[in-house]
N, C-alpha and C. Protein backbone atom coordinates (compact mmCIF):
# COMPACT_ATOMS: atom_id res chain seq x y z
N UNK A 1 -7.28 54.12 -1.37
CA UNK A 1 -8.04 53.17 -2.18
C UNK A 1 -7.18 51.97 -2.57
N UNK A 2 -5.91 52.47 -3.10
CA UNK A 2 -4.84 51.63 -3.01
C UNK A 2 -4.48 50.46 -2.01
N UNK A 3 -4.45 50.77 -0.79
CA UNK A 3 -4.17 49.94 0.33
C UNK A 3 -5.73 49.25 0.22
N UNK A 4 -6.53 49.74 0.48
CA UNK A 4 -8.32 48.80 0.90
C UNK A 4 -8.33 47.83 -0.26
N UNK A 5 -7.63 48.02 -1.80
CA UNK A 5 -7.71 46.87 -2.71
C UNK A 5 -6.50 45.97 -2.71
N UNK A 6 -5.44 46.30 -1.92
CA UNK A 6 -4.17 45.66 -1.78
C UNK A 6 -5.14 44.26 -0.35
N UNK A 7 -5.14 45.26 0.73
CA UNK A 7 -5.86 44.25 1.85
C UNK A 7 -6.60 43.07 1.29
N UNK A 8 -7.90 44.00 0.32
CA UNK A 8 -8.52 42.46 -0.10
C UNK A 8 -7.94 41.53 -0.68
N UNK A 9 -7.25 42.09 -1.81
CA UNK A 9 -6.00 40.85 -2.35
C UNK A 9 -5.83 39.96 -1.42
N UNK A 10 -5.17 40.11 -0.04
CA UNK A 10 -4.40 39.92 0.75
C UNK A 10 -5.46 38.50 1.40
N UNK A 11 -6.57 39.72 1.89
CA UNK A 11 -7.30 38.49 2.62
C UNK A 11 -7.69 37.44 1.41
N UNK A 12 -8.03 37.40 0.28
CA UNK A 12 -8.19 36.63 -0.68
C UNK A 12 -7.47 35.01 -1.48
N UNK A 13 -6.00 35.69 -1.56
CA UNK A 13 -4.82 35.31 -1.05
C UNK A 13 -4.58 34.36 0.08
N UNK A 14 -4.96 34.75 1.00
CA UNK A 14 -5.09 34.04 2.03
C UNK A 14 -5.73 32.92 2.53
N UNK A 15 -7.34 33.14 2.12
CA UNK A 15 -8.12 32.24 2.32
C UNK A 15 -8.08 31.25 1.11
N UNK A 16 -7.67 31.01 0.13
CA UNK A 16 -7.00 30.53 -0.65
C UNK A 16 -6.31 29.66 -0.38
N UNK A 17 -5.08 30.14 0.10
CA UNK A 17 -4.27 29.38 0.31
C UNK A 17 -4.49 28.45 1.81
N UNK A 18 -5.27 28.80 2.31
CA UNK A 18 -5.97 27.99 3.55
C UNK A 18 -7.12 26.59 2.93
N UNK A 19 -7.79 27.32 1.52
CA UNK A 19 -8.42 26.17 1.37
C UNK A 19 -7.70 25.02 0.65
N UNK A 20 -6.66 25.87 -0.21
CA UNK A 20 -5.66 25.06 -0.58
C UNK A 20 -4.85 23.57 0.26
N UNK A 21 -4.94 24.09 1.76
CA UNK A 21 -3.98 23.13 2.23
C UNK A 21 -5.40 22.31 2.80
N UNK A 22 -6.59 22.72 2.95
CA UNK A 22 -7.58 21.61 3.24
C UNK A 22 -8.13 20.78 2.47
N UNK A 23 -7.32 21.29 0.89
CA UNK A 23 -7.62 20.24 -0.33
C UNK A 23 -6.52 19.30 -0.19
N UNK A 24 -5.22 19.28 0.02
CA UNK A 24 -4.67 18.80 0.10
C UNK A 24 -4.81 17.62 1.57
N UNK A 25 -5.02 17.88 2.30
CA UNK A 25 -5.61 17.05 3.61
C UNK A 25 -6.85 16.12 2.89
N UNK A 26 -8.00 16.79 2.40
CA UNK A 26 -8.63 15.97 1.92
C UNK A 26 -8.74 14.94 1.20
N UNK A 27 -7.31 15.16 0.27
CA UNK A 27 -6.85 14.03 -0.65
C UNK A 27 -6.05 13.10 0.15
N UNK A 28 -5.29 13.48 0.85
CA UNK A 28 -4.61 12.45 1.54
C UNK A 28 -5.15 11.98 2.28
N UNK A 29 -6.69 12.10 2.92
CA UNK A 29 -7.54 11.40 3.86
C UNK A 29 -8.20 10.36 2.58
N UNK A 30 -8.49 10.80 1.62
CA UNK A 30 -9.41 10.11 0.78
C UNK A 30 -8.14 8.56 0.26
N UNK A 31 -7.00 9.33 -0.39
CA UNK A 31 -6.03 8.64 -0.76
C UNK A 31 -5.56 7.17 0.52
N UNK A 32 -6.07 7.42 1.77
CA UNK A 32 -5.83 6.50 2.94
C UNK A 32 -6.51 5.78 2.95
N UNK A 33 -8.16 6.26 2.82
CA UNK A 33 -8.92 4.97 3.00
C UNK A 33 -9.01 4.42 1.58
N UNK A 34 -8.46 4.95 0.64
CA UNK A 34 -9.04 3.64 -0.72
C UNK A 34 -7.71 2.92 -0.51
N UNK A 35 -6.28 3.05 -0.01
CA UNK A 35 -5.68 2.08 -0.06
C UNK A 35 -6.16 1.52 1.08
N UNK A 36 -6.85 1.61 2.25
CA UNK A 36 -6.73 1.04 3.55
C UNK A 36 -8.04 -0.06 2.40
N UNK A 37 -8.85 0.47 1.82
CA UNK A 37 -10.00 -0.48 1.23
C UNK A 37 -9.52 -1.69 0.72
N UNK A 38 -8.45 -1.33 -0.66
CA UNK A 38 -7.71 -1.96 -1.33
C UNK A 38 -7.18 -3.07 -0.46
N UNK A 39 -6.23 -2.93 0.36
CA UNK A 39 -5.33 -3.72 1.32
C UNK A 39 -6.63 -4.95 2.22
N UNK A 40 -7.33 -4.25 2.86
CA UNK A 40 -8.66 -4.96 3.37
C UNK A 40 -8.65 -5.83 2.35
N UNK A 41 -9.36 -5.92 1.36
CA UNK A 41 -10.19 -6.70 0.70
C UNK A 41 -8.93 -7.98 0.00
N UNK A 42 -7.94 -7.07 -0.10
CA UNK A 42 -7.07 -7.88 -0.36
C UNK A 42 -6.57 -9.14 0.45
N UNK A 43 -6.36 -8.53 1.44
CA UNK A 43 -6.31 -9.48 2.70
C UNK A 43 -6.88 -10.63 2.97
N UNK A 44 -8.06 -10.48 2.67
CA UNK A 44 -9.51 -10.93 2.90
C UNK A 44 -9.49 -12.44 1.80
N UNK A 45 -9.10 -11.49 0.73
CA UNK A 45 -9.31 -12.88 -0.14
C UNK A 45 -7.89 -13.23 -0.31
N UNK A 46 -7.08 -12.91 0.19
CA UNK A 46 -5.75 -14.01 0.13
C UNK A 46 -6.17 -15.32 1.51
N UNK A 47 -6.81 -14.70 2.49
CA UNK A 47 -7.37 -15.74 2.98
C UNK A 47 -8.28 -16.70 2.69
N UNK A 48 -8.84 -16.73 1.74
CA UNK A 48 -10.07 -17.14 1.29
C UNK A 48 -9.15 -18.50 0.17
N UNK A 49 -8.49 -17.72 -0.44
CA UNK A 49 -7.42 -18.45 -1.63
C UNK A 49 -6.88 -19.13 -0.96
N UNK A 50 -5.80 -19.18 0.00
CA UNK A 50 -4.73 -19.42 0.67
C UNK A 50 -5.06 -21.13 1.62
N UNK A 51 -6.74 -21.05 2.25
CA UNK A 51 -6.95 -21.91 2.99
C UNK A 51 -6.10 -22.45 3.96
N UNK A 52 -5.13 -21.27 4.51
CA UNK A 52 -4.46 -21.61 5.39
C UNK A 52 -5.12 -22.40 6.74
N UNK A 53 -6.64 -22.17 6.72
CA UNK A 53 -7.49 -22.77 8.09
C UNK A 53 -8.17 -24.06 7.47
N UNK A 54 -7.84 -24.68 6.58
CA UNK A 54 -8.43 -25.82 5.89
C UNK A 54 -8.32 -26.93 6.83
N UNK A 55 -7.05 -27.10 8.14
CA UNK A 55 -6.70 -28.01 8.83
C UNK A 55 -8.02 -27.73 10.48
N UNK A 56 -8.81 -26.56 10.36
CA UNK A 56 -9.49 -26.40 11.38
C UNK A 56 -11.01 -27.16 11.37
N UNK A 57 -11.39 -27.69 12.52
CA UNK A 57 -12.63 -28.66 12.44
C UNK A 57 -13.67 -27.80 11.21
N UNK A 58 -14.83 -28.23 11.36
CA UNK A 58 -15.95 -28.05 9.91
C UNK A 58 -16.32 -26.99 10.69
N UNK A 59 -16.95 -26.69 12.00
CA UNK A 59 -17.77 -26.26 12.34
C UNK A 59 -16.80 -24.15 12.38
N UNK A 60 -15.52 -24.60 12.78
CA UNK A 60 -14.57 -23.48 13.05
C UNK A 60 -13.99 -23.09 11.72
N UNK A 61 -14.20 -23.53 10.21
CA UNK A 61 -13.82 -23.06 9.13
C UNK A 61 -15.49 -22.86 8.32
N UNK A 62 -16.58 -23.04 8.88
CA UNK A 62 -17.48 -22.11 8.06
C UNK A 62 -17.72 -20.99 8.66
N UNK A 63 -17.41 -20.97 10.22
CA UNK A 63 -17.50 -19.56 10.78
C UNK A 63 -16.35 -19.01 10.35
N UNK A 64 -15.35 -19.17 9.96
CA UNK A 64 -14.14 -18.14 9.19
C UNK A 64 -14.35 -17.85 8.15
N UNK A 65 -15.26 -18.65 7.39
CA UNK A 65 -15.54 -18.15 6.00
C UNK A 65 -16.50 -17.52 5.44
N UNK A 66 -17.65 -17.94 6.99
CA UNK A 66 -18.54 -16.69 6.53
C UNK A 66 -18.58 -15.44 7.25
N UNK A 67 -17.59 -15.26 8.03
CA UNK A 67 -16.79 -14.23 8.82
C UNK A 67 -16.40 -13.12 7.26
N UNK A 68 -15.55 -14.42 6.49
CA UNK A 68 -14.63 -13.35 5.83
C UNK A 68 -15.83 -12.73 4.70
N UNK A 69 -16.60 -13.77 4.29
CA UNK A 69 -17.45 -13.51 3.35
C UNK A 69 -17.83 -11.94 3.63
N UNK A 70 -18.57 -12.02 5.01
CA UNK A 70 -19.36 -10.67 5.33
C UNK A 70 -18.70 -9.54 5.34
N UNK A 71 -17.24 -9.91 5.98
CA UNK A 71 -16.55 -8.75 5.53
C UNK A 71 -16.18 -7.94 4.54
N UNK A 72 -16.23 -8.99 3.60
CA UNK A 72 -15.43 -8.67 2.33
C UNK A 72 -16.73 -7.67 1.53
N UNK A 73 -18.19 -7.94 1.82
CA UNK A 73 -19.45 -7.13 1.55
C UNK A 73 -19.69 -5.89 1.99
N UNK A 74 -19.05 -6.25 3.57
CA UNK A 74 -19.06 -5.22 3.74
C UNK A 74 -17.91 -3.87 3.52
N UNK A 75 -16.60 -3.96 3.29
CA UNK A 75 -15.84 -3.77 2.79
C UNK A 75 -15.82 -2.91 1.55
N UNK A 76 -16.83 -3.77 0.43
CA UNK A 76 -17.46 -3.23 -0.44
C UNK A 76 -18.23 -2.21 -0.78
N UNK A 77 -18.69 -2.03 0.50
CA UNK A 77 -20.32 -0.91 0.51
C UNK A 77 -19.15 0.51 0.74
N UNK A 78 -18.42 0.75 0.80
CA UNK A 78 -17.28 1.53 0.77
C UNK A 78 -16.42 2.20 -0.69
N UNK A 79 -16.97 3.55 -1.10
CA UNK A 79 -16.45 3.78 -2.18
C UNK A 79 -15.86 5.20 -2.26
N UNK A 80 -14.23 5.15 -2.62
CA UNK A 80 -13.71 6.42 -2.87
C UNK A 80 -13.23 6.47 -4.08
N UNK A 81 -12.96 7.65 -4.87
CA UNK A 81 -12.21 7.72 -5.62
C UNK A 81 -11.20 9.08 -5.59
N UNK A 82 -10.04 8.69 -5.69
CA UNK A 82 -9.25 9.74 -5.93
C UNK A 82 -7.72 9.52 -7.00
N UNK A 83 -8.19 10.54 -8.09
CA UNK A 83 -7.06 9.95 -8.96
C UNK A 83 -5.35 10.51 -8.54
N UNK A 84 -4.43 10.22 -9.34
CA UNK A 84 -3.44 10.45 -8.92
C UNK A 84 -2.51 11.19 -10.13
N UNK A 85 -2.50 11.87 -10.37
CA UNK A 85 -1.91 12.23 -11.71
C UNK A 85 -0.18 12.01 -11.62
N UNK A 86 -0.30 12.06 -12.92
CA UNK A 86 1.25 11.64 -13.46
C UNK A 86 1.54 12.05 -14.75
N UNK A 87 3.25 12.14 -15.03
CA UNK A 87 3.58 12.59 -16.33
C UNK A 87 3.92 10.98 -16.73
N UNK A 88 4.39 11.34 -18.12
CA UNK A 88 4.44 10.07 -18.85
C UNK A 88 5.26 9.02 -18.34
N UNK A 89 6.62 9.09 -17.50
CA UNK A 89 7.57 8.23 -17.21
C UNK A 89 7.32 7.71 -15.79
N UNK A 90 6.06 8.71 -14.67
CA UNK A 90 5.52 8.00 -13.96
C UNK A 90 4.41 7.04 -14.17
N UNK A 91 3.89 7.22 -15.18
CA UNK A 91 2.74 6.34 -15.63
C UNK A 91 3.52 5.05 -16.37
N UNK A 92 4.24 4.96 -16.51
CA UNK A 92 4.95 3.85 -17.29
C UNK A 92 5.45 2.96 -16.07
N UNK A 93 6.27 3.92 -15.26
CA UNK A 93 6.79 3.02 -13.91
C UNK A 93 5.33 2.59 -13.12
N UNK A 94 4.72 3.30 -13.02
CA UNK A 94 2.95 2.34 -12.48
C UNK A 94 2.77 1.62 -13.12
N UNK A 95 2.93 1.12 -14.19
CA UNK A 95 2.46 0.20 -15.02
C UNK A 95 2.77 -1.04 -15.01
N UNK A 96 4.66 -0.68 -15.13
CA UNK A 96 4.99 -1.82 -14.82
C UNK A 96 5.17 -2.10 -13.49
N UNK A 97 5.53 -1.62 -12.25
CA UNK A 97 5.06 -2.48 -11.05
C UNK A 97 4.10 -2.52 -11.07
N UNK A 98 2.83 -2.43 -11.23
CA UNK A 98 1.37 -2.92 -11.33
C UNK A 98 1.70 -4.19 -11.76
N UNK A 99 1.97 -4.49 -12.98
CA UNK A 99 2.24 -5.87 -13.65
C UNK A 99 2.76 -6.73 -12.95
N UNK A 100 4.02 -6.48 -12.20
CA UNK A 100 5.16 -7.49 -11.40
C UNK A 100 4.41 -7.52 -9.84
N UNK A 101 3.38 -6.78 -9.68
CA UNK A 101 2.73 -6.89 -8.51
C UNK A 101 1.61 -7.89 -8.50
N UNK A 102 1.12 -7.62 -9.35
CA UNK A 102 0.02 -8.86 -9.81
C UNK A 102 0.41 -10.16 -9.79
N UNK A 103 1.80 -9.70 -10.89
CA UNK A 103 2.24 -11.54 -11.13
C UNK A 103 2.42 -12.05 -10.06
N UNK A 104 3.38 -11.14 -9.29
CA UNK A 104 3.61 -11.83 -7.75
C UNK A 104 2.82 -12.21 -6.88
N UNK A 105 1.59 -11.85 -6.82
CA UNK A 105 0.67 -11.71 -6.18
C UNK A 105 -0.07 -12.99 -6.13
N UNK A 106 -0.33 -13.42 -8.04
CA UNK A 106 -0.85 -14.72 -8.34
C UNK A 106 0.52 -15.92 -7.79
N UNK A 107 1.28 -15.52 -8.48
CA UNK A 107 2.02 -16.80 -7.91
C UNK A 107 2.53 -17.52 -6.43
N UNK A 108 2.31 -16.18 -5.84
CA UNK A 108 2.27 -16.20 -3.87
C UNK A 108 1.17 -17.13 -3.91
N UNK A 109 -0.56 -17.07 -4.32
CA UNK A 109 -1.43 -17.50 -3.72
C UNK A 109 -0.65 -19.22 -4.35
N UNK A 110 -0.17 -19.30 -5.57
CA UNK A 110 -0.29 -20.80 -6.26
C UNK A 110 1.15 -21.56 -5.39
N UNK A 111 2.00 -20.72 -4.81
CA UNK A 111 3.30 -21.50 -4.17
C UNK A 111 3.78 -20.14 -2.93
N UNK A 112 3.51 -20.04 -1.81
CA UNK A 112 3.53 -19.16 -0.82
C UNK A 112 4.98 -19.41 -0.53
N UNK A 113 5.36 -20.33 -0.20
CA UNK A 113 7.05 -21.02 0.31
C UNK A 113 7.60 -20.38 -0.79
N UNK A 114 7.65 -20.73 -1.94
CA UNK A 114 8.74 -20.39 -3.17
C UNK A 114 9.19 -18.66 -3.46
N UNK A 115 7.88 -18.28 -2.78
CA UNK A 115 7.56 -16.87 -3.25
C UNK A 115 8.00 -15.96 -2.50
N UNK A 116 8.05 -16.40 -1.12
CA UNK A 116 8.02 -15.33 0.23
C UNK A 116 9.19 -14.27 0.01
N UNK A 117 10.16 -15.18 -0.19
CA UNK A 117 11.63 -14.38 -0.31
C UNK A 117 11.16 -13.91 -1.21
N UNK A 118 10.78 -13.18 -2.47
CA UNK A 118 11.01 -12.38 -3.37
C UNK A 118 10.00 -11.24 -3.00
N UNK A 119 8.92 -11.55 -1.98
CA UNK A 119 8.43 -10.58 -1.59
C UNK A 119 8.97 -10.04 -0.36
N UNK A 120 9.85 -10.56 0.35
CA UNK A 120 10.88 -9.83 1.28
C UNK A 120 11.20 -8.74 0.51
N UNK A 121 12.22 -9.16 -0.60
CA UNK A 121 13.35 -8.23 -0.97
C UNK A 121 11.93 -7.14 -2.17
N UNK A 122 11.12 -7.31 -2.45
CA UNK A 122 10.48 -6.46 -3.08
C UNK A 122 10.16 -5.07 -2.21
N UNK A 123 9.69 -5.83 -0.92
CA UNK A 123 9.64 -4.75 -0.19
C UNK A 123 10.33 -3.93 1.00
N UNK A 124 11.27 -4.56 0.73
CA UNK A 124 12.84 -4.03 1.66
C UNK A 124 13.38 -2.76 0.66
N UNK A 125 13.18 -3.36 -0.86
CA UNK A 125 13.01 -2.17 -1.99
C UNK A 125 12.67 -0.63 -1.65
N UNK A 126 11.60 -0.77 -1.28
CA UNK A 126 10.27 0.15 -0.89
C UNK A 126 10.41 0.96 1.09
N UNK A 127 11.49 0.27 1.12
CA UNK A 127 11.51 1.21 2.91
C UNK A 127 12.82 2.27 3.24
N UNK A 128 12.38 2.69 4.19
CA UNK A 128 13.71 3.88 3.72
C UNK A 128 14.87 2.92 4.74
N UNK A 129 14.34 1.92 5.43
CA UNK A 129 15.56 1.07 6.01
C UNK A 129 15.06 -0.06 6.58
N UNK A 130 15.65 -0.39 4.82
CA UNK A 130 15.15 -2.28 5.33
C UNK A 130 15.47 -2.52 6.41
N UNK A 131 14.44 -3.90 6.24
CA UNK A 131 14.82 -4.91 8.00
C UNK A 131 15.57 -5.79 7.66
N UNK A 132 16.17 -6.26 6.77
CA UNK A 132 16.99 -7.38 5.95
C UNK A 132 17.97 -7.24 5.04
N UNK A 133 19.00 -7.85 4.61
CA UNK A 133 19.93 -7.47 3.01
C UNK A 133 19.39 -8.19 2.32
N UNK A 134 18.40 -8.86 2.13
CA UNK A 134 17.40 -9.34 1.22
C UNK A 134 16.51 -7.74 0.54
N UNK A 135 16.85 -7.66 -0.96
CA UNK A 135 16.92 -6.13 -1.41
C UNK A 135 16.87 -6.42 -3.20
N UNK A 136 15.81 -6.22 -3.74
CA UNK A 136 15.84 -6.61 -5.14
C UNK A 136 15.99 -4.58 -5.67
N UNK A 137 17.42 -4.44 -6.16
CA UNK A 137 17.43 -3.28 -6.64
C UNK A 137 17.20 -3.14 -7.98
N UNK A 138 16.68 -3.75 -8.50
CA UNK A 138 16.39 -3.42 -9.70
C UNK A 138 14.44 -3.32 -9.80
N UNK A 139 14.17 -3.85 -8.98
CA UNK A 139 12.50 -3.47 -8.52
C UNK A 139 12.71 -2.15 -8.01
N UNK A 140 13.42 -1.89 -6.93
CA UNK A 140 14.12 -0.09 -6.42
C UNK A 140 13.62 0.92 -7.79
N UNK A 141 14.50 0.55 -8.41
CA UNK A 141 14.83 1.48 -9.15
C UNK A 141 13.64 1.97 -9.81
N UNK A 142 12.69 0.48 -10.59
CA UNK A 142 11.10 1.02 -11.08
C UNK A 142 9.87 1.88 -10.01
N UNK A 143 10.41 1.51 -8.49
CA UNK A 143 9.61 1.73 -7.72
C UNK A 143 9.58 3.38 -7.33
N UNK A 144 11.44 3.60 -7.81
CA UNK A 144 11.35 5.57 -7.78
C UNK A 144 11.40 6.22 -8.95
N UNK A 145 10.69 5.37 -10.08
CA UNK A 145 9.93 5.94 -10.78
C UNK A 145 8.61 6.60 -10.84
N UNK A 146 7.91 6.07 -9.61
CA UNK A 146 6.24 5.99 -9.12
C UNK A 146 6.35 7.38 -8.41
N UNK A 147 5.24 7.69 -8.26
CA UNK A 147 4.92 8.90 -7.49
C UNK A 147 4.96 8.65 -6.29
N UNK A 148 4.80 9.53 -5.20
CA UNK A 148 4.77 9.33 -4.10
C UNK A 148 3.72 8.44 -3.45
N UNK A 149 2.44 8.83 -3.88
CA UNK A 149 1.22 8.03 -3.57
C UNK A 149 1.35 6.75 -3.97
N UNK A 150 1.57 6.15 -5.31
CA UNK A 150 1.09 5.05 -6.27
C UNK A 150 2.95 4.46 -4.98
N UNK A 151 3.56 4.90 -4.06
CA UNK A 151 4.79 4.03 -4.20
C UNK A 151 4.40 3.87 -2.52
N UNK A 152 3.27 4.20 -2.46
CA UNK A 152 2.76 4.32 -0.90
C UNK A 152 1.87 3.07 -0.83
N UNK A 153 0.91 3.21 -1.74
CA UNK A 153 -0.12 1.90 -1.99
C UNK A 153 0.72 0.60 -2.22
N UNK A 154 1.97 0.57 -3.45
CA UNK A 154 2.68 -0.20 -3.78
C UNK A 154 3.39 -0.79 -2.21
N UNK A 155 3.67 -0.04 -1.28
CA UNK A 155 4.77 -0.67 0.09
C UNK A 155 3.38 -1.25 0.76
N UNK A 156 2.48 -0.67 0.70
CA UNK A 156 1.11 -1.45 1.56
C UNK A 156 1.05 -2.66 0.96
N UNK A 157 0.67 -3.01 -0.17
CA UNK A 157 0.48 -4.40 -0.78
C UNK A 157 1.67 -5.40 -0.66
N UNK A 158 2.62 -4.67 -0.67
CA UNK A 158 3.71 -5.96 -0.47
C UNK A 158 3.79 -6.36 1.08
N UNK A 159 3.58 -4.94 2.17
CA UNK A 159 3.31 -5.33 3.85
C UNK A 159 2.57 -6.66 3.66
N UNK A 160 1.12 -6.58 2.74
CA UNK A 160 -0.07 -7.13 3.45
C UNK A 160 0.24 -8.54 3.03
N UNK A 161 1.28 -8.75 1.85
CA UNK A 161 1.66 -10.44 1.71
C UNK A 161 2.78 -10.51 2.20
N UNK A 162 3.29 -9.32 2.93
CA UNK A 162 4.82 -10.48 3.50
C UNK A 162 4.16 -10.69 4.72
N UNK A 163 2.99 -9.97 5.51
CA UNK A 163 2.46 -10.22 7.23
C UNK A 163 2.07 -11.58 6.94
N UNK A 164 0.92 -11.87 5.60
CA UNK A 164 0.37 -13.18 5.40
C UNK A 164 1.59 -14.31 5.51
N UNK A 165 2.19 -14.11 4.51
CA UNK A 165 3.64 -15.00 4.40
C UNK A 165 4.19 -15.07 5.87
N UNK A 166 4.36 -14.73 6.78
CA UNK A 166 4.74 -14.63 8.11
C UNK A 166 4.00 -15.37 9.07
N UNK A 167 2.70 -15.57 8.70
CA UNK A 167 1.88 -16.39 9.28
C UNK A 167 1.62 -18.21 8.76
N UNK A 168 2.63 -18.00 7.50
CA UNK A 168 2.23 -19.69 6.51
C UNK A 168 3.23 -20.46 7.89
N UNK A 169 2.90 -21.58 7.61
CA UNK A 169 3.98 -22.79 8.89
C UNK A 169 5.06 -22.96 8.34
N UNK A 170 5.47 -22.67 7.15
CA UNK A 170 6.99 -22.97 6.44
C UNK A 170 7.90 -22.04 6.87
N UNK A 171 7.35 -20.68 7.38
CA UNK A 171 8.16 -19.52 7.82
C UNK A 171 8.86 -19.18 9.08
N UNK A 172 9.97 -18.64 9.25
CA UNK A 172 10.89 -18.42 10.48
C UNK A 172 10.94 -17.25 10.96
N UNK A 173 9.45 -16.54 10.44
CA UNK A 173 9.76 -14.67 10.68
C UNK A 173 9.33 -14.81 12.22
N UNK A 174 9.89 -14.06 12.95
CA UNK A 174 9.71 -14.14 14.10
C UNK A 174 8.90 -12.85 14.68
N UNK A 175 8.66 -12.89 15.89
CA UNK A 175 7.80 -10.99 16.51
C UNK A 175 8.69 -10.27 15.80
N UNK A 176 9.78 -10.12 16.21
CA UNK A 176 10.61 -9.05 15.89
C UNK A 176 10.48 -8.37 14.19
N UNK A 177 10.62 -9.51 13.53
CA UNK A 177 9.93 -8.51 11.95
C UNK A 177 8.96 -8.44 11.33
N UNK A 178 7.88 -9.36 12.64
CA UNK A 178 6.59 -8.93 12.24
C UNK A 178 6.21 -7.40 12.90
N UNK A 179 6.97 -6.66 13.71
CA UNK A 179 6.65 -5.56 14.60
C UNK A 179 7.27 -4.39 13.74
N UNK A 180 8.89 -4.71 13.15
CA UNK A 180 9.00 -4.33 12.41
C UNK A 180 8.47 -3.24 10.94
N UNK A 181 6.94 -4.62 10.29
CA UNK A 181 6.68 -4.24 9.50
C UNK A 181 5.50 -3.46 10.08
N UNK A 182 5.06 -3.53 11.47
CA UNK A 182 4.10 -2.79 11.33
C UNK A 182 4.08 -1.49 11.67
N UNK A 183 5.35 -1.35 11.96
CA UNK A 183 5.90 0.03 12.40
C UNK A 183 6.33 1.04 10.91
N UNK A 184 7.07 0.16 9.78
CA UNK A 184 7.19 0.71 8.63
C UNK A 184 5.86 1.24 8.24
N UNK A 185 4.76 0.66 8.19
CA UNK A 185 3.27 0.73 7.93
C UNK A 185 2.70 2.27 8.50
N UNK A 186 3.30 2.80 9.48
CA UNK A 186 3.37 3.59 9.93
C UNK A 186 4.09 4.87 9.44
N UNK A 187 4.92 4.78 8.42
CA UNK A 187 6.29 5.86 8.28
C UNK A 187 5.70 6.20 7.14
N UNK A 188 5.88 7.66 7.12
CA UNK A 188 5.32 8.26 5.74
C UNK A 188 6.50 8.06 4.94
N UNK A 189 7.26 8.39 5.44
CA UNK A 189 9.11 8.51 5.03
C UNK A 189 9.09 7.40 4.02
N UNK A 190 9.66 7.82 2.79
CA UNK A 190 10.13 5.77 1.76
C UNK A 190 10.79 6.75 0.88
N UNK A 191 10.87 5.44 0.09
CA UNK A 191 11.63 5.81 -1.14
C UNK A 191 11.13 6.97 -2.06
N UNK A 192 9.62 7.23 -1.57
CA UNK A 192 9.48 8.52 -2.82
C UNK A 192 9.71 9.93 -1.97
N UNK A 193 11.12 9.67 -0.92
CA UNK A 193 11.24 10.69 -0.68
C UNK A 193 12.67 10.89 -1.87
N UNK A 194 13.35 9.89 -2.48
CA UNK A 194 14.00 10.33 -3.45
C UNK A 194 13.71 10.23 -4.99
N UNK A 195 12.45 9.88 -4.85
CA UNK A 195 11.69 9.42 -6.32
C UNK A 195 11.57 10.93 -7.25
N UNK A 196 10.91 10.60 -8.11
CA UNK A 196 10.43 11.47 -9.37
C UNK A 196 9.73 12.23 -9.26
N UNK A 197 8.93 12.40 -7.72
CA UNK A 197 8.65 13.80 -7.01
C UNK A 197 9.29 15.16 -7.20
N UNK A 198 10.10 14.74 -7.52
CA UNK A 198 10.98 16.20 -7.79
C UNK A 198 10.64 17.06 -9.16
N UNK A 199 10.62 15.85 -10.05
CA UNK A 199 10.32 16.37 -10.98
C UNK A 199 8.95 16.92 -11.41
């Protein structure tokens, strides 16, 4: 009787821990597309701000804009949520790069030239091997405060304005670190492999 209630344990146990790891898949599928959403839309309207195509005839900048328009709607019709939990000293480090991400963010769209370099080294921060010695360590340091996820979304948003920045006419980035970044874009591997994960 012993063993037939040990077994069920067992199989119980088991299937458990099987649905366990398909919760975990599920979050990290869900966790992909709201940043892949995020980054989209973002994109979208740094183009929109940016008017980098302002120099293209009338007829070739309302089809880009109502290109982006539709996208950006559609984009929208797209809704996940998945939260991310945290203890108190990761929620503080989200907070404040949230803040210094924003600011940067606004002041990229108001001066793109002035800005680029600081979003180099923000996100040379954020890779497990920069492409540059352009390296703001003291952004580092808030950034392995973040969780693994919130420092995953954080390296996407800085990709999606240094690719933009790469494309302004003031810039000298060449294939090589535009291929670069899209290969980082790719690496699960970063800095929250030494972050506050541990804890």
């Amino acid at each position: 009787m012993e063993d037939n209630d040990q077994n069920n344990s067992d199989r119980v146990m088991k299937m458990l821990s099987e649905i366990a790891e398909r919760v975990e898949s599920m979050r990290d599928q869900a966790a992909a597309i709201q940043r892949e959403r995020e980054n989209i839309l973002e994109l979208l309207q740094d183009m929109q701000d940016l008017e980098f195509h302002k120099d293209l005839p009338e007829v070739e900048r309302e089809d880009i804009e109502s290109t982006t328009e539709r996208l950006i709607l559609r984009c929208l019709t797209v809704e996940v949520a998945v939260s991310t939990p945290r203890n108190e000293l990761q929620e503080e480090a989200y907070e404040s790069v949230t803040c210094i991400l924003d600011d940067l963010h606004l002041k990229f769209k108001q001066d793109p030239k002035k800005h680029s370099d600081v979003i180099e080294s923000y996100l040379n921060a954020c890779l497990p091997e920069p492409f540059s010695s352009n390296l703001d360590t003291r952004f580092q340091s808030k950034i392995l405060g973040c969780t693994a996820d919130d420092q995953k979304s954080f390296r996407q948003k800085l990709q999606n304005m240094h690719k933009l920045a790469l494309k302004m006419p003031f810039c000298n980035g060449n294939k090589e670190n535009g291929e670069e970044i899209s290969h980082t874009n790719n690496t699960e591997g970063s800095t929250e492999e030494q972050s506050s994960e541990k804890t």
